[in-house]
Protein backbone atom coordinates (compact mmCIF):
# COMPACT_ATOMS: atom_id res chain seq x y z
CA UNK A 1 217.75 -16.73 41.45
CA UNK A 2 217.86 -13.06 39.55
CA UNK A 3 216.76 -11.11 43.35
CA UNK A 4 219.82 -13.14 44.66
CA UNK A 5 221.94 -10.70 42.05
CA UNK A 6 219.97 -7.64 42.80
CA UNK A 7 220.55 -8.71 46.48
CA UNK A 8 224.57 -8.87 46.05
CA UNK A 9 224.54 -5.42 44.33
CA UNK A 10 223.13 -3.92 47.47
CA UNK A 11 225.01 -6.38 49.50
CA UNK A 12 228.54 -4.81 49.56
CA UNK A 13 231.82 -3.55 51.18
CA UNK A 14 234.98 -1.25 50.32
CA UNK A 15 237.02 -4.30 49.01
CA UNK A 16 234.08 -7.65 48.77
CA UNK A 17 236.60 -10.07 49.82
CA UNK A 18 234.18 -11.92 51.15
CA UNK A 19 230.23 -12.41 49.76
CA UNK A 20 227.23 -14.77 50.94
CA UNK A 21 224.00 -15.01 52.17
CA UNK A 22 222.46 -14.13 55.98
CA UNK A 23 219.12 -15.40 57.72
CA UNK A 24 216.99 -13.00 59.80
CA UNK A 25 214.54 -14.01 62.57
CA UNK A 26 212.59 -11.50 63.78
CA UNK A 27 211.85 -11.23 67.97
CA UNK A 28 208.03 -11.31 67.03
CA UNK A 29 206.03 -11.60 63.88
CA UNK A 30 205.91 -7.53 62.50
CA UNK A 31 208.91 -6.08 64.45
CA UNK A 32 211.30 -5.45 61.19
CA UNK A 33 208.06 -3.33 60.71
CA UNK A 34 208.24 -1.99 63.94
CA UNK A 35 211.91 -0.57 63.70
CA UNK A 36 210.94 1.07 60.26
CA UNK A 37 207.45 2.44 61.38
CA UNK A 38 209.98 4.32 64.41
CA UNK A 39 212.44 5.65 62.19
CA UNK A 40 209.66 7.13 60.19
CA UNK A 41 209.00 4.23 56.61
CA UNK A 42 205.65 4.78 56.35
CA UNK A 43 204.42 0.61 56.30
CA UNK A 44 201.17 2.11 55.13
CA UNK A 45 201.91 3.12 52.07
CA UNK A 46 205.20 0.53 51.66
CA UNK A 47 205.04 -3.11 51.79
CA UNK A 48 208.95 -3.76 53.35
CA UNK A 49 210.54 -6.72 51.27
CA UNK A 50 214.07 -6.23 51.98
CA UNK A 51 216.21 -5.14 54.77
CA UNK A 52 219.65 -4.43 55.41
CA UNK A 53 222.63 -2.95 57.66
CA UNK A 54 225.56 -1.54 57.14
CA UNK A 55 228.12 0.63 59.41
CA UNK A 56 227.31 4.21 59.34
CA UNK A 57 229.92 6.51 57.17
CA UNK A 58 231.84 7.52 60.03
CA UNK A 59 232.51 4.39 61.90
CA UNK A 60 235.90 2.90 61.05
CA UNK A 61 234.20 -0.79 61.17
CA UNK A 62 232.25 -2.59 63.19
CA UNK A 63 232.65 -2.52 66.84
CA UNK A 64 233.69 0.99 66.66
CA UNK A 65 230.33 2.45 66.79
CA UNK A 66 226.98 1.98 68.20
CA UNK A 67 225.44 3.54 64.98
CA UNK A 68 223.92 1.24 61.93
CA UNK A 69 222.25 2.10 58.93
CA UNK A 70 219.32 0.36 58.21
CA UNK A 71 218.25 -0.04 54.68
CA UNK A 72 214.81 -1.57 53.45
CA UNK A 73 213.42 -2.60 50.17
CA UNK A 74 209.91 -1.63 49.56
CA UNK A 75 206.87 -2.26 47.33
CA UNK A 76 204.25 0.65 47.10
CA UNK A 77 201.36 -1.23 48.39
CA UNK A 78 198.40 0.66 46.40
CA UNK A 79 200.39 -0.40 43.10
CA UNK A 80 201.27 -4.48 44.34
CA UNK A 81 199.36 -5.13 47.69
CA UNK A 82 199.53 -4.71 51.12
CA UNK A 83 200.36 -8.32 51.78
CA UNK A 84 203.23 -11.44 50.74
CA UNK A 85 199.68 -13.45 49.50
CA UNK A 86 198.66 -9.69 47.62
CA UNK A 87 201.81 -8.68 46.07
CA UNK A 88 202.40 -12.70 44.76
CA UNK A 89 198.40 -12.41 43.08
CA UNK A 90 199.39 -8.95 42.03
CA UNK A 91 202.52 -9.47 40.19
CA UNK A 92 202.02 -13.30 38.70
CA UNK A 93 203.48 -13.23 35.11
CA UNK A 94 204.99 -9.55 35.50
CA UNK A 95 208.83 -9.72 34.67
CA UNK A 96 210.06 -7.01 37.39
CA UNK A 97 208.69 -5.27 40.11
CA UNK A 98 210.01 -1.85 40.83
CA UNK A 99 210.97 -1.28 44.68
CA UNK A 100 211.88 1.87 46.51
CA UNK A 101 215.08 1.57 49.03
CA UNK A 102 215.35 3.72 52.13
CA UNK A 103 217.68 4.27 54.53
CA UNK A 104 217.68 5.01 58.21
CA UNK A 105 220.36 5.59 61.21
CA UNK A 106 220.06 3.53 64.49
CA UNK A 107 221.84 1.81 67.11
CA UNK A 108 222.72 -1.51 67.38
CA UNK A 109 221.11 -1.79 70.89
CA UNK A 110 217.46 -0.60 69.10
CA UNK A 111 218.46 -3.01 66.60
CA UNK A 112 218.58 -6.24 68.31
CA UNK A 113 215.35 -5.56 70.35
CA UNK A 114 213.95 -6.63 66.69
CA UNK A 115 215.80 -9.31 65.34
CA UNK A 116 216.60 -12.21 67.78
CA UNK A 117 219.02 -13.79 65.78
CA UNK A 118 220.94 -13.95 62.24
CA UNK A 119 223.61 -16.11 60.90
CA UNK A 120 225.49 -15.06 57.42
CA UNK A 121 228.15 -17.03 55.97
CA UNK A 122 230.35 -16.02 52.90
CA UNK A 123 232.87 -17.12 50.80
CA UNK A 124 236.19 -15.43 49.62
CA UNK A 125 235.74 -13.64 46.38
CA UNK A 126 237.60 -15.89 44.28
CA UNK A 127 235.20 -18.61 44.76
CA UNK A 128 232.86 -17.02 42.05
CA UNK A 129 235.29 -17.58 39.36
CA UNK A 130 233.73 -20.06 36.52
CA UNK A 131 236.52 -22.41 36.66
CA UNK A 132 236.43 -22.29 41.07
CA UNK A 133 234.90 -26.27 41.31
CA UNK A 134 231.52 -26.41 43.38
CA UNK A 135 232.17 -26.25 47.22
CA UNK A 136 230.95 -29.11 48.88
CA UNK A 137 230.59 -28.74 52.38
CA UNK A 138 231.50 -31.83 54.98
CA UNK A 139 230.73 -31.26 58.99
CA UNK A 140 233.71 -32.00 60.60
């Protein structure tokens, strides 16, 4: 998937030993909207199609702080649509999109009254190497 790659650029850490995937859900249906709209995205004007958080510059790591940066993807809805159905009619057969990130500073605590619950998982780094074997994965 090419976002996947955009995704991992934006994705990332001082050293990337590790890299993966996470899974947001939100408390209620809008509320990712609802923490932007507070720290001042206009959801008017942007359709949000990314989001992200990262430790703020002068926390030492996580745990340290109760500061986050938030970032979020965005579509200008007058150019692709104010909606998922809107911007997918808007943009069939178009090779790339262009989409405007912005960043905000929060807590943690304001944080989690928005998403109820993520899981991430990642892999060392070396596991992206061509001749690294596929990773099958066995409960147990």
């Amino acid at each position: 998937m090419k976002n996947l790659d955009v995704l991992k650029s934006l994705a990332s850490t001082k050293y990337g030993d590790f890299k993966g995937v996470i899974s947001i859900d939100q408390q209620g249906q809008s509320d990712i909207w609802e923490l932007c709209e507070k720290n001042g995205i206009d959801t008017e004007q942007y359709f949000i199609v990314g989001f992200g958080m990262s430790p703020t510059q002068e926390n030492r790591g996580t745990g340290f702080s109760d500061k986050v940066v938030c970032s979020v993807l965005l579509l200008d809805s007058k150019k692709y649509g104010s909606s998922a159905q809107a911007i997918i009619d808007n943009t069939c057969g178009v090779k790339s999109i262009k989409a405007i990130q912005k960043s905000f500073n929060t807590t943690y605590r304001e944080v989690e009254k928005h998403i109820k619950r993520f899981g991430f998982m990642s892999l060392l780094k070396f596991s992206e190497e061509a001749t690294m074997p596929l990773i099958e994965v066995q409960e147990g």
